[in-house]
Protein backbone atom coordinates (compact mmCIF):
# COMPACT_ATOMS: atom_id res chain seq x y z
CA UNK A 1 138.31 -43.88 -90.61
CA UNK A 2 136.91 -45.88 -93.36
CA UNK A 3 133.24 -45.72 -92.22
CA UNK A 4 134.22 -41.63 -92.20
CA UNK A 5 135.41 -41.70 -95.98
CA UNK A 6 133.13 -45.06 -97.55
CA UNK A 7 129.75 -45.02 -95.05
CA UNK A 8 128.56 -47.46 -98.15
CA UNK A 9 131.79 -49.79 -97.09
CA UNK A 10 130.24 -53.54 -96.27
CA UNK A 11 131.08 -55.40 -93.09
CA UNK A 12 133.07 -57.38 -95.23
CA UNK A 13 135.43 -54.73 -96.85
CA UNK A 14 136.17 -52.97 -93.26
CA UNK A 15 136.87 -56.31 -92.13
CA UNK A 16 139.34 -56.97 -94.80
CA UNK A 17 140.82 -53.35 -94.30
CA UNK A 18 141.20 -53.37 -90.69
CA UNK A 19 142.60 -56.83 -90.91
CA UNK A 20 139.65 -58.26 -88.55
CA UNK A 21 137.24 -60.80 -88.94
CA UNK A 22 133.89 -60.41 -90.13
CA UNK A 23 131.95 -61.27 -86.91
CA UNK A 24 134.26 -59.32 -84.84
CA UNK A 25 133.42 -56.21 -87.57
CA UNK A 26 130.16 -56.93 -86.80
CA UNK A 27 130.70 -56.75 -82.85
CA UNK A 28 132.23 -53.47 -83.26
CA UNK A 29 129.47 -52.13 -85.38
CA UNK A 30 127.23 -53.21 -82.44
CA UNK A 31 129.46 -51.55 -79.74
CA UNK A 32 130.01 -48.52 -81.44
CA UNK A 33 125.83 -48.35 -82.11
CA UNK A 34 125.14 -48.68 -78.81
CA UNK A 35 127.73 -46.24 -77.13
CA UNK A 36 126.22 -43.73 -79.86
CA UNK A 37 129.51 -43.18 -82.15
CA UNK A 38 128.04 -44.42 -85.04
CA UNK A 39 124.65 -44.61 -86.93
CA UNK A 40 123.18 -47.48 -89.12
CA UNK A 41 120.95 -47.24 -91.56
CA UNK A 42 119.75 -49.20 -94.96
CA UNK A 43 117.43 -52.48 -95.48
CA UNK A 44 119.83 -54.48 -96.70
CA UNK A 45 123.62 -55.43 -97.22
CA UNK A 46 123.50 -53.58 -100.22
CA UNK A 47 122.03 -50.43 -99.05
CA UNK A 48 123.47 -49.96 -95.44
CA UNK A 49 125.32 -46.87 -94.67
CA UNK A 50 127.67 -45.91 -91.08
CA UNK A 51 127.77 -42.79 -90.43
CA UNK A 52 129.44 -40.58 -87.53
CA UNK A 53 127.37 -39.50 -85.36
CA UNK A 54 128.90 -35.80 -83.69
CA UNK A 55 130.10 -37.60 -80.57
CA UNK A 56 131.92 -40.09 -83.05
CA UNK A 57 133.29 -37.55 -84.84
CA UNK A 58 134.95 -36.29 -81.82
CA UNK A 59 136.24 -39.44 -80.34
CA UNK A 60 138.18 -40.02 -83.90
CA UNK A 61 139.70 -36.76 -83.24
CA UNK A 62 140.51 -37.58 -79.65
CA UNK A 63 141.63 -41.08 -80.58
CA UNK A 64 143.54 -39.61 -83.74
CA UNK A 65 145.41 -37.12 -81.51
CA UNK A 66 146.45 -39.50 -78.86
CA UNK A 67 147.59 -42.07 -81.27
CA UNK A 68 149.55 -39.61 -83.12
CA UNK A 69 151.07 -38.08 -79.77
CA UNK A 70 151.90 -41.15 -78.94
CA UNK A 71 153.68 -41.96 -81.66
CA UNK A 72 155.71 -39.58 -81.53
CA UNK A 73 157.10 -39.83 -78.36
CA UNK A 74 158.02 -43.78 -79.57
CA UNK A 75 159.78 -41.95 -82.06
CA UNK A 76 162.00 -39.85 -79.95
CA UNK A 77 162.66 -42.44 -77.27
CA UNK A 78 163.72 -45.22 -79.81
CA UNK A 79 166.03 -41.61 -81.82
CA UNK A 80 167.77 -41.37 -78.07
CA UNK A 81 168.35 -44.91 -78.03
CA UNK A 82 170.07 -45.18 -81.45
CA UNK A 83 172.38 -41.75 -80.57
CA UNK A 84 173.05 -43.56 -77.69
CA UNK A 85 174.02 -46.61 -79.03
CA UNK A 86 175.79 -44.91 -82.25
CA UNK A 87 177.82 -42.38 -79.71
CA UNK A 88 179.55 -45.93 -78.39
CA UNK A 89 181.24 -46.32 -81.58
């Protein structure tokens, strides 16, 4: 999401955001490249950009639906669990 909102972000700042170390930002950045979700473009640290490419944009949108799905169906099963617990009192 943040190379969606800040393409200017720096390996270093979506490291510190995701909670991830710099070289493993870096591996990402590679992986993504190469399986054609992202683009990469600039000289230097100071001028590189990520962008979406259309098949990224549509795996976040896959990826956000399934995480949000699956969220809430943690959210009802752990809801039945407390009722049942509560309805022993």
């Amino acid at each position: 999401m943040l190379i969606k909102e800040m393409p200017h972000s720096s390996q270093h700042l979506i490291a510190e955001k995701s909670h991830l170390s710099s070289s493993m930002v870096n591996i990402y950045i590679k992986e993504l490249k190469l399986a054609g979700l992202i683009t990469v473009s600039g000289n230097t640290n100071r001028t590189t950009e990520y962008h979406l490419t259309p098949k990224g944009e549509k795996k976040l949108f896959q990826d956000f639906i399934s995480f949000s799905s699956e969220a809430v169906q943690i959210y009802a099963s752990v809801k039945r669990k407390i009722i049942r617990l509560l309805k022993r009192y």
